[in-house]
Protein backbone atom coordinates (compact mmCIF):
# COMPACT_ATOMS: atom_id res chain seq x y z
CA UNK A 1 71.18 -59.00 21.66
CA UNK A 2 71.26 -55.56 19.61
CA UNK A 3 72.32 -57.05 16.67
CA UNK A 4 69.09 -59.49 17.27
CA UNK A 5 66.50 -56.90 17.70
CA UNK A 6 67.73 -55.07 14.63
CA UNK A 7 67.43 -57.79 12.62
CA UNK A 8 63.82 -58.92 13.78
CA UNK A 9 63.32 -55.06 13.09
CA UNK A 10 64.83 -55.17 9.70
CA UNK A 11 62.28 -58.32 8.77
CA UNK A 12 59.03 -56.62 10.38
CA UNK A 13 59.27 -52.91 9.23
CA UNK A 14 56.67 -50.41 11.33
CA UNK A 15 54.89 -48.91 8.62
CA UNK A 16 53.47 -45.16 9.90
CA UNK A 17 50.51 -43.92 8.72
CA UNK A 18 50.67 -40.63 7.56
CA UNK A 19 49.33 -38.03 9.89
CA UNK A 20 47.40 -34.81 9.18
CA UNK A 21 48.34 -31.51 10.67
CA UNK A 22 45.43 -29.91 12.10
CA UNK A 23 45.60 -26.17 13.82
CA UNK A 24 44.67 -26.41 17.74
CA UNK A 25 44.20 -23.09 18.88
CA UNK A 26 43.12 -24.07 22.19
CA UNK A 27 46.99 -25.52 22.43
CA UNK A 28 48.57 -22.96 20.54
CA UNK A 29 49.97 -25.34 18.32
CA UNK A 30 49.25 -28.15 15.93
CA UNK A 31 48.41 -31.68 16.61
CA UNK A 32 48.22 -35.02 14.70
CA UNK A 33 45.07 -36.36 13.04
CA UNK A 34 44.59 -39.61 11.24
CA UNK A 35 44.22 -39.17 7.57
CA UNK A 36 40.65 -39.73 6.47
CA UNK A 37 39.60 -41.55 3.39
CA UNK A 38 38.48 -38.65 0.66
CA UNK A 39 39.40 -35.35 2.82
CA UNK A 40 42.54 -32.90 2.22
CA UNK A 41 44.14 -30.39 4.61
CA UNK A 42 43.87 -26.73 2.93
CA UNK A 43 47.17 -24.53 4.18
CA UNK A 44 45.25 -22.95 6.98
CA UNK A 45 45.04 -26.17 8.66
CA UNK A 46 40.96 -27.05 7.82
CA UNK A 47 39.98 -30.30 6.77
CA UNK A 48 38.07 -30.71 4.06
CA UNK A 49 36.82 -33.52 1.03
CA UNK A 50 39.33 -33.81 -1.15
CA UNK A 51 38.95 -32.72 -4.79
CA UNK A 52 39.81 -34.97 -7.75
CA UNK A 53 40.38 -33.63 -11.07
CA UNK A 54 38.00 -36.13 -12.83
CA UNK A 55 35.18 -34.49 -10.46
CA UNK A 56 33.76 -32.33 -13.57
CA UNK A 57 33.76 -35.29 -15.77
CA UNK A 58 30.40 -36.79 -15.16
CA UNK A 59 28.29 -33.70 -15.49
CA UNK A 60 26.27 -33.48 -18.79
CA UNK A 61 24.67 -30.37 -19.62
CA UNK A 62 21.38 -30.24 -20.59
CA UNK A 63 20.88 -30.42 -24.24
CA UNK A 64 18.56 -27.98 -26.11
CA UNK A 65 15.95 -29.21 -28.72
CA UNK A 66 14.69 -27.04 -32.00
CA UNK A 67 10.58 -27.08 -31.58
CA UNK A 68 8.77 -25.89 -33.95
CA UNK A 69 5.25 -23.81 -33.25
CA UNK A 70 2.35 -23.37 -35.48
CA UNK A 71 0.48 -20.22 -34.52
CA UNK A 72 -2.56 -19.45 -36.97
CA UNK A 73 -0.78 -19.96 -40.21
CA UNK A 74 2.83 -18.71 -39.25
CA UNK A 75 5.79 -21.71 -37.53
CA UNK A 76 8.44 -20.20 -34.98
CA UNK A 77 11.29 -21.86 -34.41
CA UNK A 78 12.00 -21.89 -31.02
CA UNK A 79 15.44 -23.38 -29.11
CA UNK A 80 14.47 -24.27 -25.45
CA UNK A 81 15.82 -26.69 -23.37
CA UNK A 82 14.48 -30.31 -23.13
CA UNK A 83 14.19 -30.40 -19.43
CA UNK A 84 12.61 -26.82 -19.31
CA UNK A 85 8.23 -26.89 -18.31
CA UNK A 86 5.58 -25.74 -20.95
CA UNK A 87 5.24 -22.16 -19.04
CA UNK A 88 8.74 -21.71 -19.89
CA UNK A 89 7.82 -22.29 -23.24
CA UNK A 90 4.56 -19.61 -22.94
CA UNK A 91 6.96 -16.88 -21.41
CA UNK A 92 9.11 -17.44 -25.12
CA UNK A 93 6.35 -17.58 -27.25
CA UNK A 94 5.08 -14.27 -25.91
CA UNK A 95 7.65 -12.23 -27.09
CA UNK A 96 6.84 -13.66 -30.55
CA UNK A 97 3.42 -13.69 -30.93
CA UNK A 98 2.32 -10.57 -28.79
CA UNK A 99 -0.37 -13.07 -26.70
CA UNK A 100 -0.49 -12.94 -22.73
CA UNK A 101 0.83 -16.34 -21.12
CA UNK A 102 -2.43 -16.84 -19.40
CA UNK A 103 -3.99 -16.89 -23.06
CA UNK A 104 -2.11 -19.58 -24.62
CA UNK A 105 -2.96 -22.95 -25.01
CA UNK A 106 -0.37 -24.95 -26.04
CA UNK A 107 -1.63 -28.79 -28.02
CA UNK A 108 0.89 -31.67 -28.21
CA UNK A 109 -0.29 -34.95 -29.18
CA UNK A 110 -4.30 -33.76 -30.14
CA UNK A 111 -3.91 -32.78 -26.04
CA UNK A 112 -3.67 -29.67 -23.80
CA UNK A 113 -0.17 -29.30 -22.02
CA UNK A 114 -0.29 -27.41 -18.33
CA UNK A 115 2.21 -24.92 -17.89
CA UNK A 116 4.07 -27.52 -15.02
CA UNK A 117 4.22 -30.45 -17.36
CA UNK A 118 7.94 -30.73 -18.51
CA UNK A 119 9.01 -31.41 -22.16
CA UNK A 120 10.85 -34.51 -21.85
CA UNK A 121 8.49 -35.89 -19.78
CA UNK A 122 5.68 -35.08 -22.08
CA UNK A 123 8.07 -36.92 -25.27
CA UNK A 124 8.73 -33.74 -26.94
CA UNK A 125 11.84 -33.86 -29.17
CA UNK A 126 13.77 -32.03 -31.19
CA UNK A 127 11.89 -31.15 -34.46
CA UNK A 128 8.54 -31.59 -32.29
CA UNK A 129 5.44 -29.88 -33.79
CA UNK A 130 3.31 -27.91 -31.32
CA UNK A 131 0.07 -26.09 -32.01
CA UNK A 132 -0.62 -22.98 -30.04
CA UNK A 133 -4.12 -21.33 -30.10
CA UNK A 134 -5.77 -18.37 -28.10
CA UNK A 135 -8.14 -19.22 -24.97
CA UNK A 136 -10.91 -17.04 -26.01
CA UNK A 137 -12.78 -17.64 -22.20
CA UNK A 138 -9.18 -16.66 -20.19
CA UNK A 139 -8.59 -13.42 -21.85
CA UNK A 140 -11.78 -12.10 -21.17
CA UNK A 141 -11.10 -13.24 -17.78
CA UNK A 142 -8.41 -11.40 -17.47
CA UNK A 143 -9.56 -8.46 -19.24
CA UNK A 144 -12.61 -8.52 -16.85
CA UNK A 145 -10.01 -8.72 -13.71
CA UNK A 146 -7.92 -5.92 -15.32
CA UNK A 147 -10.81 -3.95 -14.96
CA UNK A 148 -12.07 -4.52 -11.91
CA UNK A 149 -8.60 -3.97 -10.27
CA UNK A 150 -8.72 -0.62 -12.62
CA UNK A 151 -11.51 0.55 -10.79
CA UNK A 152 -10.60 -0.52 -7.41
CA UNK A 153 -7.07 1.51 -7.69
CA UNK A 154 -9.18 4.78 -9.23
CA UNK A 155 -11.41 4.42 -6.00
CA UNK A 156 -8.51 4.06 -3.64
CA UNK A 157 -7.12 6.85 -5.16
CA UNK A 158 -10.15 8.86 -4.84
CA UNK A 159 -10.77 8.21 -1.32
CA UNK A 160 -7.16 9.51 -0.63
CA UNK A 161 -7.84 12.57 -1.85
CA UNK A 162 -10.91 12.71 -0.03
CA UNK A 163 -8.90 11.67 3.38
CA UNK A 164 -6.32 14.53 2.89
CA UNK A 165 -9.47 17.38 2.17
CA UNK A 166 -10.64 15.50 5.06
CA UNK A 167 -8.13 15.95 7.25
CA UNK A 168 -7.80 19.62 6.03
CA UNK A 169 -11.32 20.14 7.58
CA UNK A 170 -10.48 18.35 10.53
CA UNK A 171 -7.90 21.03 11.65
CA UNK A 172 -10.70 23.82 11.13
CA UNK A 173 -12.79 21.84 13.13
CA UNK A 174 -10.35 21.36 15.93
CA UNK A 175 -9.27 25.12 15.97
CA UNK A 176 -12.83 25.92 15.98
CA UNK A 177 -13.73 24.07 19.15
CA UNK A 178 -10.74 25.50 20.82
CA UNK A 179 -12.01 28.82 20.60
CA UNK A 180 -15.50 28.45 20.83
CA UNK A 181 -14.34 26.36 24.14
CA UNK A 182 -12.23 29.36 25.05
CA UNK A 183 -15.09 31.84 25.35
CA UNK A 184 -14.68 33.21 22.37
CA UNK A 185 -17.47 33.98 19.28
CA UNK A 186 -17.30 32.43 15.89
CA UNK A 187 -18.95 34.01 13.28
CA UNK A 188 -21.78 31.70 12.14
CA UNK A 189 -21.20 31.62 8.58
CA UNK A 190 -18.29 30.04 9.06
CA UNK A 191 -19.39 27.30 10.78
CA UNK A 192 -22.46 26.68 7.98
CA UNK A 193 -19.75 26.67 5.77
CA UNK A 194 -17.48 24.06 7.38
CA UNK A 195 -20.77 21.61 8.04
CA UNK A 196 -21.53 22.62 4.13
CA UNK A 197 -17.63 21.23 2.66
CA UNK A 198 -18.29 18.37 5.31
CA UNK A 199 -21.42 17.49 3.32
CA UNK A 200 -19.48 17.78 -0.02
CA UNK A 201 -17.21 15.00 1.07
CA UNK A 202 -19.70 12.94 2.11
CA UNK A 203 -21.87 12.81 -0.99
CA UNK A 204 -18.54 12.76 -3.11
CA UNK A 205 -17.86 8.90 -0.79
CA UNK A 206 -21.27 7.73 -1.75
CA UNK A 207 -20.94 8.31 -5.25
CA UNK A 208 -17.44 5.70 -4.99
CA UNK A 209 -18.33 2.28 -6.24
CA UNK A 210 -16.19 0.01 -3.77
CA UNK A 211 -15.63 -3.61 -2.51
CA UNK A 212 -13.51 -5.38 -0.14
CA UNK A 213 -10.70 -3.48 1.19
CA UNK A 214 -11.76 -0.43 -0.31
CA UNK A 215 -14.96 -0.66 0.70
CA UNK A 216 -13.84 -0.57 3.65
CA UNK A 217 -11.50 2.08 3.55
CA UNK A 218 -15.27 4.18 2.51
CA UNK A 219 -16.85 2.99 5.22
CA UNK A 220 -14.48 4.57 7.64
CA UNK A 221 -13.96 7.75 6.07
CA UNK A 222 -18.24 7.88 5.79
CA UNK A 223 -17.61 7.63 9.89
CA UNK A 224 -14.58 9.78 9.95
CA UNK A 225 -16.83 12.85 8.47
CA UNK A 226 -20.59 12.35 9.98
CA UNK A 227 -18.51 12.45 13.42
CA UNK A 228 -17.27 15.98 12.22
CA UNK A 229 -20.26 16.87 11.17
CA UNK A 230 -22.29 16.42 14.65
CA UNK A 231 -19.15 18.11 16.54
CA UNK A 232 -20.04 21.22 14.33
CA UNK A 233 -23.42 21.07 14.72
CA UNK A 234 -22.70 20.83 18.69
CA UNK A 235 -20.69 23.67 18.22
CA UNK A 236 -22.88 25.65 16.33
CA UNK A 237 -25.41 25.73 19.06
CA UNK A 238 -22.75 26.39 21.63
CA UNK A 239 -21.52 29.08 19.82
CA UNK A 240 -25.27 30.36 18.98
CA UNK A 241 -25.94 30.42 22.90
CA UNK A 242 -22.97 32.46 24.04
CA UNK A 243 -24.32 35.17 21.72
CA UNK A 244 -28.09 35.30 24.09
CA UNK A 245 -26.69 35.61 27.46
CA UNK A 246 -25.20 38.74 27.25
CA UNK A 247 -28.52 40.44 25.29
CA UNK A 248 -30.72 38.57 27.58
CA UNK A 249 -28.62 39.84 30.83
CA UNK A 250 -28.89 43.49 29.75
CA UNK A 251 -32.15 43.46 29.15
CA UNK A 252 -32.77 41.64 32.57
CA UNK A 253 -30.79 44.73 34.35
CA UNK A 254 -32.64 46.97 32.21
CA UNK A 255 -36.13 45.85 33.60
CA UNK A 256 -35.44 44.92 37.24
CA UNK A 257 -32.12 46.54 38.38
CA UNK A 258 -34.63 50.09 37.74
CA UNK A 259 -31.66 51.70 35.90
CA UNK A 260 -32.99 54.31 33.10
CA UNK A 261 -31.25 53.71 29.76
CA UNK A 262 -28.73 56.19 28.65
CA UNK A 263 -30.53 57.39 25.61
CA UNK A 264 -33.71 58.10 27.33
CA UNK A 265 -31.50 60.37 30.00
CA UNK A 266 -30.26 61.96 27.20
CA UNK A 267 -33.92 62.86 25.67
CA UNK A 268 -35.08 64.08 28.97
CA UNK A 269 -31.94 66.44 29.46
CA UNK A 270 -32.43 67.89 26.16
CA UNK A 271 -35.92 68.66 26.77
CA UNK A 272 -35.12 70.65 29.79
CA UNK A 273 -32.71 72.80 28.09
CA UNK A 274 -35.64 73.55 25.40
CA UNK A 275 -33.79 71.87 22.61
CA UNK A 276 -37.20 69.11 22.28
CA UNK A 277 -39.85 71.98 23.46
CA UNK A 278 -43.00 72.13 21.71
CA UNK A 279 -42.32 75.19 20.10
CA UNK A 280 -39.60 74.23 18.42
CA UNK A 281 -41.80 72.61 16.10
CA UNK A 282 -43.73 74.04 13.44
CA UNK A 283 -46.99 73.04 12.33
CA UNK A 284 -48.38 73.26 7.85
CA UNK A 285 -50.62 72.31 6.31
CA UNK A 286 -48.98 72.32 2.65
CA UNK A 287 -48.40 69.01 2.13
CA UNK A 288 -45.88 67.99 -0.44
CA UNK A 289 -47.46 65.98 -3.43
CA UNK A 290 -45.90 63.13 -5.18
């Protein structure tokens, strides 16, 4: 019977499949895994697509192509490659001819190339020709813009120094107010001096030429300092009516509390002790000519 099975055995071999190791950490161990078609087992145990040494021969680089430019009456040579855009081309041709990308117009074919049209799409080749002339309307565009954005950042910078004066003034203001709050008396020159720098920096924001965002950015400082200006002026008469009670309460006691003022005590005393008697003065008639 043994001798049977092993030859049935020995005529139908069991062919294994080889088995992949994987790491199981939740087993502490290693278990089996069917080979897959394509995929390798690195040594830490992860599976992952196999790599083949011919895997590097189907790429083809991308070839470059010799185009030549005419610009006025001078050709540059220029090596780009033939899958690169027109604006890739602009960027290169900048360098050599001094002109701003956004100036270039670039004529292939007796017709305008956009920056986003590519070069083999377009049929350029190497030893292609290429005109490239000067938009006349786009650089004075752009010069236009360059100004403009010139005179927005000189503005923005002007009302930031304004803002920090501004704020300098604001702390004057706030001290003020504290004291005149307080009780106490502020000289009045310095408060027609604060309301006169306020003024300053207001006329010094009208004469800024703004738009959009820095307009804005006016605007609110134009707010920020008429609001200072009426809290001063609020003060001002605060300040200019704490200096009237006190004069108008002495003269009040003075006229109905029947007290006789000191220096008119003082005259009448004097006269008693013959110090203001008539004789003591003395009566000419030689008048002094001048």
């Amino acid at each position: 019977m043994n001798k049977e099975y092993s030859i049935l055995r020995m005529k139908n071999p069991i062919v294994a499949k080889p088995a992949t190791w994987l790491s199981s950490p939740a087993r502490g161990g290693f278990e089996a895994a069917p080979a897959a078609e394509g995929l390798e087992v690195r040594p830490g145990g992860m599976l992952v697509q196999k790599r083949s040494s011919d895997s590097n021969q189907n790429y083809n680089p991308v070839p470059n192509i010799k185009v030549k430019v005419k610009y006025g009456s001078v050709y540059h040579e220029i090596l780009i490659a033939s899958q690169s855009n027109f604006g890739e081309m602009k960027k290169m041709l900048a360098g050599l001819t001094g002109l701003h990308t956004q100036d270039q117009k670039l004529i292939y074919k007796e017709k305008e190339r956009d920056s986003k049209a590519f070069l083999d799409n377009c049929g350029v080749k190497n030893g292609s020709k290429i005109v490239l002339i000067e938009d006349e309307l786009s650089k004075e565009r752009r010069i236009l813009e360059s100004r403009k954005n010139s005179k927005m950042d000189k503005a923005s910078k002007e009302i930031a120094a304004i803002k920090f004066e501004v704020d300098k003034l604001a702390k004057q203001v706030a001290r003020i107010e504290m004291e005149i709050n307080g009780g106490k008396k502020v000289v009045e020159t310095v408060l027609l001096s604060l309301i006169e720098l306020l003024m300053t920096q207001l006329i010094n924001l009208d004469a800024i030429a703004a738009d959009g965002d820095v307009k804005l950015q006016r605007r609110m400082q134009v707010k920020r300092v008429q609001k200072y200006i009426e809290v001063v002026d609020m003060l001002k008469i605060k300040n200019s009516g704490m200096a009237k009670i006190p004069l108008q309460q002495q003269r009040n006691n003075q006229m109905f509390t029947g007290k006789i003022p000191q220096n008119f005590q003082k005259q009448q005393e004097q006269r008693k002790q013959g110090n203001l008697s008539a004789g003591a003065f003395v009566v000419t008639t030689k008048w002094e000519t001048f």
